[in-house]
Protein backbone atom coordinates (compact mmCIF):
# COMPACT_ATOMS: atom_id res chain seq x y z
CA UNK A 1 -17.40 58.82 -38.66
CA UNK A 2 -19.06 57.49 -41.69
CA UNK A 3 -19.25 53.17 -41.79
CA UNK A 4 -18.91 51.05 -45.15
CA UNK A 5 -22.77 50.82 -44.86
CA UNK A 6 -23.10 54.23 -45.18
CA UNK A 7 -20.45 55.13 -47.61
CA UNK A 8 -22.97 52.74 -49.63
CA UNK A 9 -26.22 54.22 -49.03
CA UNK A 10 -24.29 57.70 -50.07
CA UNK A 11 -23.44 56.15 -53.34
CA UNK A 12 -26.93 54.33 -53.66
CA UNK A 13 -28.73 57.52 -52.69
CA UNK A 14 -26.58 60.27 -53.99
CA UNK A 15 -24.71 59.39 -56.92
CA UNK A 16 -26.93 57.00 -58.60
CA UNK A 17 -30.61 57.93 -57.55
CA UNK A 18 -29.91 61.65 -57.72
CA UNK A 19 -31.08 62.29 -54.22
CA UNK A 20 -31.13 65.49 -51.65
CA UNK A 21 -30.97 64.19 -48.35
CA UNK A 22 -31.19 60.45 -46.83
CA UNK A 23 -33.20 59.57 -44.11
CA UNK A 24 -31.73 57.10 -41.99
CA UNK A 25 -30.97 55.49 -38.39
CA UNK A 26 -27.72 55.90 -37.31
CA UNK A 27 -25.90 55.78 -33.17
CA UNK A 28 -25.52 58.69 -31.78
CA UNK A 29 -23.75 59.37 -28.27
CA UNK A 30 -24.48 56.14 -27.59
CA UNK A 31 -28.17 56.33 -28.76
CA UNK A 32 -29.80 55.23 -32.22
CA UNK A 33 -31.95 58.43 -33.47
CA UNK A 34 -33.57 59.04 -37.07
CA UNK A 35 -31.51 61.50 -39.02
CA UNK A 36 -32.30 63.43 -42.36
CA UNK A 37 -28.55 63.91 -43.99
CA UNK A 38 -28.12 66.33 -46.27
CA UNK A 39 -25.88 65.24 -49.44
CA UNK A 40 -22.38 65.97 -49.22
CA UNK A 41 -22.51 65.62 -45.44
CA UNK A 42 -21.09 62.57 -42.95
CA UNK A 43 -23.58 59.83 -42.76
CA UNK A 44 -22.44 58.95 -39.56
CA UNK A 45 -22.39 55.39 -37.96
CA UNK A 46 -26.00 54.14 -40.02
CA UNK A 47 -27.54 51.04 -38.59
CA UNK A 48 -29.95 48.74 -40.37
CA UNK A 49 -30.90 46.63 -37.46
CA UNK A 50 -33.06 48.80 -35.68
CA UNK A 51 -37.01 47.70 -36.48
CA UNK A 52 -38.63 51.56 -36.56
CA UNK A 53 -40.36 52.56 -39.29
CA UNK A 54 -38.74 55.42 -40.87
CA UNK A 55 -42.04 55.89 -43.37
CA UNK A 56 -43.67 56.91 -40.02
CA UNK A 57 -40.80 59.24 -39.35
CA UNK A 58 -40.83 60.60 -42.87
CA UNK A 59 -44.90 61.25 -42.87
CA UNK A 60 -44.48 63.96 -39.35
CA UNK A 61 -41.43 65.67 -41.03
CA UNK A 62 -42.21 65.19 -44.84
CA UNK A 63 -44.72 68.71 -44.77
CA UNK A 64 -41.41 70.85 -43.03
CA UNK A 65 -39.36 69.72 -46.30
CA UNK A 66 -40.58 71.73 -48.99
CA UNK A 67 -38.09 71.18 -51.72
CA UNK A 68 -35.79 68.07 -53.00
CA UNK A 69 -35.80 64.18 -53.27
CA UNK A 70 -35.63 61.76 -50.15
CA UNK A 71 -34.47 58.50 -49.83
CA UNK A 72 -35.43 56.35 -47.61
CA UNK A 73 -34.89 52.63 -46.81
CA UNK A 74 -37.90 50.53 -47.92
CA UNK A 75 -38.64 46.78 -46.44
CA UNK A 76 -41.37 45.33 -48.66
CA UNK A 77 -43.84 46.90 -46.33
CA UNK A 78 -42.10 50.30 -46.31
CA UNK A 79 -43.14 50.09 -50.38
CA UNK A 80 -46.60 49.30 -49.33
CA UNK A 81 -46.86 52.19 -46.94
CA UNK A 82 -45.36 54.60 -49.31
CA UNK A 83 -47.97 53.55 -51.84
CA UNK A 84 -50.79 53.91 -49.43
CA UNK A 85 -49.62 57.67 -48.74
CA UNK A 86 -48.97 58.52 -52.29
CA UNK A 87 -52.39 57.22 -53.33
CA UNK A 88 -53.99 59.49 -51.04
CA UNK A 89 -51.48 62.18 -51.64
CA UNK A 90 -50.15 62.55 -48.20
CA UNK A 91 -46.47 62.56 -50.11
CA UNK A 92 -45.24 63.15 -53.74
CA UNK A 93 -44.02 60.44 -55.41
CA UNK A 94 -41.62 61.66 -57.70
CA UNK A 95 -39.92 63.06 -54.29
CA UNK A 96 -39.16 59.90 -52.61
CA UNK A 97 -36.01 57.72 -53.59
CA UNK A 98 -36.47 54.27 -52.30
CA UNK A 99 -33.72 51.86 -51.58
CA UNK A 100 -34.68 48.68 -51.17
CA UNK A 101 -34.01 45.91 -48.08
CA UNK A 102 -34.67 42.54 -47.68
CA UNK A 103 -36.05 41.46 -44.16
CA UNK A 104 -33.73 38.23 -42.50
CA UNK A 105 -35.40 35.58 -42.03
CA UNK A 106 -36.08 36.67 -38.49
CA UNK A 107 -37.53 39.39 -39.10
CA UNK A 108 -40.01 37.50 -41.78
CA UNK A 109 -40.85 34.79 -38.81
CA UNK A 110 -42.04 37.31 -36.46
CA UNK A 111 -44.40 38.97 -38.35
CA UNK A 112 -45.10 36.18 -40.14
CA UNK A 113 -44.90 38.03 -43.68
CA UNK A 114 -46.09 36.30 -47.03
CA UNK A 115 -44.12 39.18 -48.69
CA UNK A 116 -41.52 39.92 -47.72
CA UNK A 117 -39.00 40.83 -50.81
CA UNK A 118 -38.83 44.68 -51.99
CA UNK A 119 -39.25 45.02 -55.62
CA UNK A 120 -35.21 46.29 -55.76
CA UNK A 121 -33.08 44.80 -53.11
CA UNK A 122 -30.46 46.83 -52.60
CA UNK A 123 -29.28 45.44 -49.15
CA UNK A 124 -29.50 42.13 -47.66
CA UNK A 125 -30.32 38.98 -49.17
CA UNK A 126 -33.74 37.84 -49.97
CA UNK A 127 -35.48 35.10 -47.87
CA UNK A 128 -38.88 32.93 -48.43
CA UNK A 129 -42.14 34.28 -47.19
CA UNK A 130 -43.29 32.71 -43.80
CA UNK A 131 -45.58 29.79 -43.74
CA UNK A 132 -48.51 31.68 -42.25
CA UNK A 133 -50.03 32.38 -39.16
CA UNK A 134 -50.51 29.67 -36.17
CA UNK A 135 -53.22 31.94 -34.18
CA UNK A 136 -55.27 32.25 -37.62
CA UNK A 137 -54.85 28.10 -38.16
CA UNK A 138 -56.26 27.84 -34.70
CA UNK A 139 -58.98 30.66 -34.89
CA UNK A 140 -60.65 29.65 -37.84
CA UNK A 141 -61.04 26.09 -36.24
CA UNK A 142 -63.34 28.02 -33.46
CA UNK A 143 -66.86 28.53 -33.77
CA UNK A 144 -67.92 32.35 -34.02
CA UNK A 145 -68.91 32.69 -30.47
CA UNK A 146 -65.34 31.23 -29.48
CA UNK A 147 -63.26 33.58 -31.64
CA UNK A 148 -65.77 36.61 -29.90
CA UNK A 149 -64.67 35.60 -26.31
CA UNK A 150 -61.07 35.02 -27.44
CA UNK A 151 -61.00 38.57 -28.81
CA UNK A 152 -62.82 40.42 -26.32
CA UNK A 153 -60.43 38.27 -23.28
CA UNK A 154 -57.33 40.26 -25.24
CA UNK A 155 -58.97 43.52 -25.55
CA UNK A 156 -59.19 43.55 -21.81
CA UNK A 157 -55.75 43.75 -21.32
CA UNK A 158 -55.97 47.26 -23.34
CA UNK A 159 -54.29 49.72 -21.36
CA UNK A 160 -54.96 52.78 -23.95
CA UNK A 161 -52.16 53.95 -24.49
CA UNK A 162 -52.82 54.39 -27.92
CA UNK A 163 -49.27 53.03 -28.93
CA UNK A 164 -51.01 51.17 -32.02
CA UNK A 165 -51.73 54.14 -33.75
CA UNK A 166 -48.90 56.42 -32.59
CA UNK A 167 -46.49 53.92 -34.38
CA UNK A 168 -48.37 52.61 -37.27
CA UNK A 169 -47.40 54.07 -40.50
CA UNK A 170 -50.55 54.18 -42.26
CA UNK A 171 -52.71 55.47 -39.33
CA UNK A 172 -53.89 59.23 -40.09
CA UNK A 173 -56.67 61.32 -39.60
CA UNK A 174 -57.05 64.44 -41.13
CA UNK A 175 -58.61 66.27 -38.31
CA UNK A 176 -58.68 64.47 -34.62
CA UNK A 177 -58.05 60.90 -34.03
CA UNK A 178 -61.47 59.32 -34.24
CA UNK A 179 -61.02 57.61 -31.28
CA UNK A 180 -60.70 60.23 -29.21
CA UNK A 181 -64.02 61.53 -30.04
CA UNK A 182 -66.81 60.30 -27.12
CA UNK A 183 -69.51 60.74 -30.46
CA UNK A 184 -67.81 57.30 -31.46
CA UNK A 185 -66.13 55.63 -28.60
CA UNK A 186 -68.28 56.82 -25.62
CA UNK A 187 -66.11 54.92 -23.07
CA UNK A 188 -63.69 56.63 -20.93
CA UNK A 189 -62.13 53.84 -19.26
CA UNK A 190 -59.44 51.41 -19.61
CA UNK A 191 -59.90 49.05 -20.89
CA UNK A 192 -61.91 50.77 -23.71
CA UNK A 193 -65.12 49.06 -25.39
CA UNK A 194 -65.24 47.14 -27.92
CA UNK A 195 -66.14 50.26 -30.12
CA UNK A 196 -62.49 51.25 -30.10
CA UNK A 197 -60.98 48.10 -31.25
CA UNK A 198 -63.69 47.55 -34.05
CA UNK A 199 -63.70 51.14 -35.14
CA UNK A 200 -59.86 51.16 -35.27
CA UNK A 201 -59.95 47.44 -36.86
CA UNK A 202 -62.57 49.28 -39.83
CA UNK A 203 -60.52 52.51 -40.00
CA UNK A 204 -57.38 50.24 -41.02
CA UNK A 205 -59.12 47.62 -43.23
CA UNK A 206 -57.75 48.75 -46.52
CA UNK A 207 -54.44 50.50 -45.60
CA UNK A 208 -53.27 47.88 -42.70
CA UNK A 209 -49.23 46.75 -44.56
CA UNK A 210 -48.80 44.43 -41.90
CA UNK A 211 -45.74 45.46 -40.93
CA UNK A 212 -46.39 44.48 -36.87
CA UNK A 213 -45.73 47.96 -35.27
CA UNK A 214 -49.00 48.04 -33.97
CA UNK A 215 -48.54 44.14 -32.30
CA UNK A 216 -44.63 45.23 -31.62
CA UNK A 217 -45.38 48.59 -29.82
CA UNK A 218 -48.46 47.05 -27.41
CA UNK A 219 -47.24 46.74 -23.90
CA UNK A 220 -50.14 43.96 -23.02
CA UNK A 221 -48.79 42.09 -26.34
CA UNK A 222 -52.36 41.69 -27.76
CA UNK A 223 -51.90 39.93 -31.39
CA UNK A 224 -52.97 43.16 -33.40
CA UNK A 225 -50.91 41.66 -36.43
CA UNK A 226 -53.13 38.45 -36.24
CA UNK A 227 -56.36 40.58 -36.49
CA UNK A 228 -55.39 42.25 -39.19
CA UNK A 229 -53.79 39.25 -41.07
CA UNK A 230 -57.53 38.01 -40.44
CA UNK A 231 -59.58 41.04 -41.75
CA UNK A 232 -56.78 41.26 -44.99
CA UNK A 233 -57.55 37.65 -45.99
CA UNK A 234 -61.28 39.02 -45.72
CA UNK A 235 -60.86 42.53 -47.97
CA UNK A 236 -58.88 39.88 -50.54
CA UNK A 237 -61.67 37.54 -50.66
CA UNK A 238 -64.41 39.68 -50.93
CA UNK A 239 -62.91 42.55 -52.72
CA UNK A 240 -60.01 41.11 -54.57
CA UNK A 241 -58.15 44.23 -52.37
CA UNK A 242 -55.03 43.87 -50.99
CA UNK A 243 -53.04 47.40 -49.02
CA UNK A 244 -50.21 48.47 -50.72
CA UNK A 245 -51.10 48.10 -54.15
CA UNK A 246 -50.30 51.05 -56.15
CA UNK A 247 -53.03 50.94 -58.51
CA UNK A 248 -55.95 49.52 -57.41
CA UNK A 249 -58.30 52.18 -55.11
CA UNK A 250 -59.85 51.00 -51.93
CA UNK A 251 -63.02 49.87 -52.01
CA UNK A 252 -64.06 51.74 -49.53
CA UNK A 253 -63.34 54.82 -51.35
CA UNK A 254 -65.60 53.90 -54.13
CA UNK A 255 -69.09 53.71 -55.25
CA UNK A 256 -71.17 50.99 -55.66
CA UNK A 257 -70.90 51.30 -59.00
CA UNK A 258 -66.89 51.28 -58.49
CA UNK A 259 -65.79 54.76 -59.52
CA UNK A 260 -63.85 56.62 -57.10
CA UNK A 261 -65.21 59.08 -54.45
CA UNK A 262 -65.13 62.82 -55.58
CA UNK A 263 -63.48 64.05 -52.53
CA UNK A 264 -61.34 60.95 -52.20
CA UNK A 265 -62.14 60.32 -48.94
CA UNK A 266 -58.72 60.62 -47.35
CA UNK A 267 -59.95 60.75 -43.83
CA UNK A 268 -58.83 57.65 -41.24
């Protein structure tokens, strides 16, 4: 039976925006599952508390839906995401409907976000960005060599499970996962080398939203978000390049004259 909050999202999504079908989360049987809704049909019992990232959810199914608009509920990193994929043409932009929700301020505190307001909020109410990071306040106090054997003590507890980029929304490879091939990481065990962590760490330097999936789904709770808080600040300051933005191109995608790559370079 269709809630208030969906009877809303219908309206948002269907009447207004002139979308097709609505992706959302909603409890079923007990169980919260992703569901694409057609329009005209029950929404169902939609939930908004539930932290998965339905961009990630929309990238695996969006090449099985050939035709019509989807809408989707967008945090402010959702947006970023979205623009990430359309700039690399992954989706089509005119196809996606976003609707737009404001993170509580819980949510903002635990991923410590310094943007964390949609450009259109359509649900929630819209709360200050976080102060910043305490592990990057104590970090950059370290020397070099301190911040290298802080690093390397968490990437011991690596269990490779490869959770990071199974749940990041941003993370794709046109062919195989990179780090899966021995040519790059030659280390079979767990915990990996070093090589996994930094090639992963370069792969995600100018698409990284920081939403905190990759920190959220870790099982060993290694700071991922932290790290790439760190190596952001660094693509800003040297580049003037920040993930998300829809027009600027990466700069690893360009020349060193800064025109873009012919092929486009879409690869991880």
């Amino acid at each position: 039976m269709v809630n208030d909050l969906g009877r809303k999202l219908a309206k948002l999504a269907f009447e207004e925006r002139g979308a097709d079908m609505l992706l959302v989360m909603r409890e079923e049987h007990g169980n919260v599952v992703p569901a694409m809704v057609p329009k005209g049909e029950d929404l169902g019992d939609v939930r908004l508390d539930i932290p998965y990232q339905l961009i990630t959810i929309l990238e695996n199914i969006y090449p099985w839906v050939s035709k019509g608009r989807i809408a989707i509920i967008t945090r402010r990193c959702d947006e970023k995401a979205l623009a990430e994929l359309v700039k690399r043409k992954y989706v089509d932009d005119k196809r996606i409907v976003r609707i737009g929700l404001a993170c509580s301020e819980d949510q903002i505190r635990r991923c410590r976000c310094e943007d964390p307001v949609p450009s259109k909020v359509d649900l929630g109410e819209p709360h200050a960005a976080a102060k910043g990071d305490e592990l990057i306040s104590r970090l950059e106090k370290m020397s070099q060599q301190e911040r290298l054997e802080f690093w390397a003590g968490q990437f011991k507890k690596c269990n490779k499970c490869f959770g990071c980029t199974l749940n990041c929304p941003v993370c794709f490879c046109d062919d195989d996962c990179v780090l899966e091939d021995r040519t790059f990481v030659a280390e079979p065990s767990v915990p990996p080398g070093l090589s996994f962590h930094m090639i992963r760490s370069y792969h995600m330097i100018d698409k990284c939203i920081e939403c905190g999936e990759c920190e959220r789904s870790c099982p060993a709770e290694i700071p991922l978000l932290t790290m790439r808080k760190l190596l952001a600040k660094d693509m800003k300051e040297l580049f003037k390049f920040r993930p998300g933005d829809e027009k600027t191109v990466s700069p690893l995608n360009t020349t060193l004259e800064g025109e873009q790559l012919e092929d486009g370079c879409d690869e991880c």
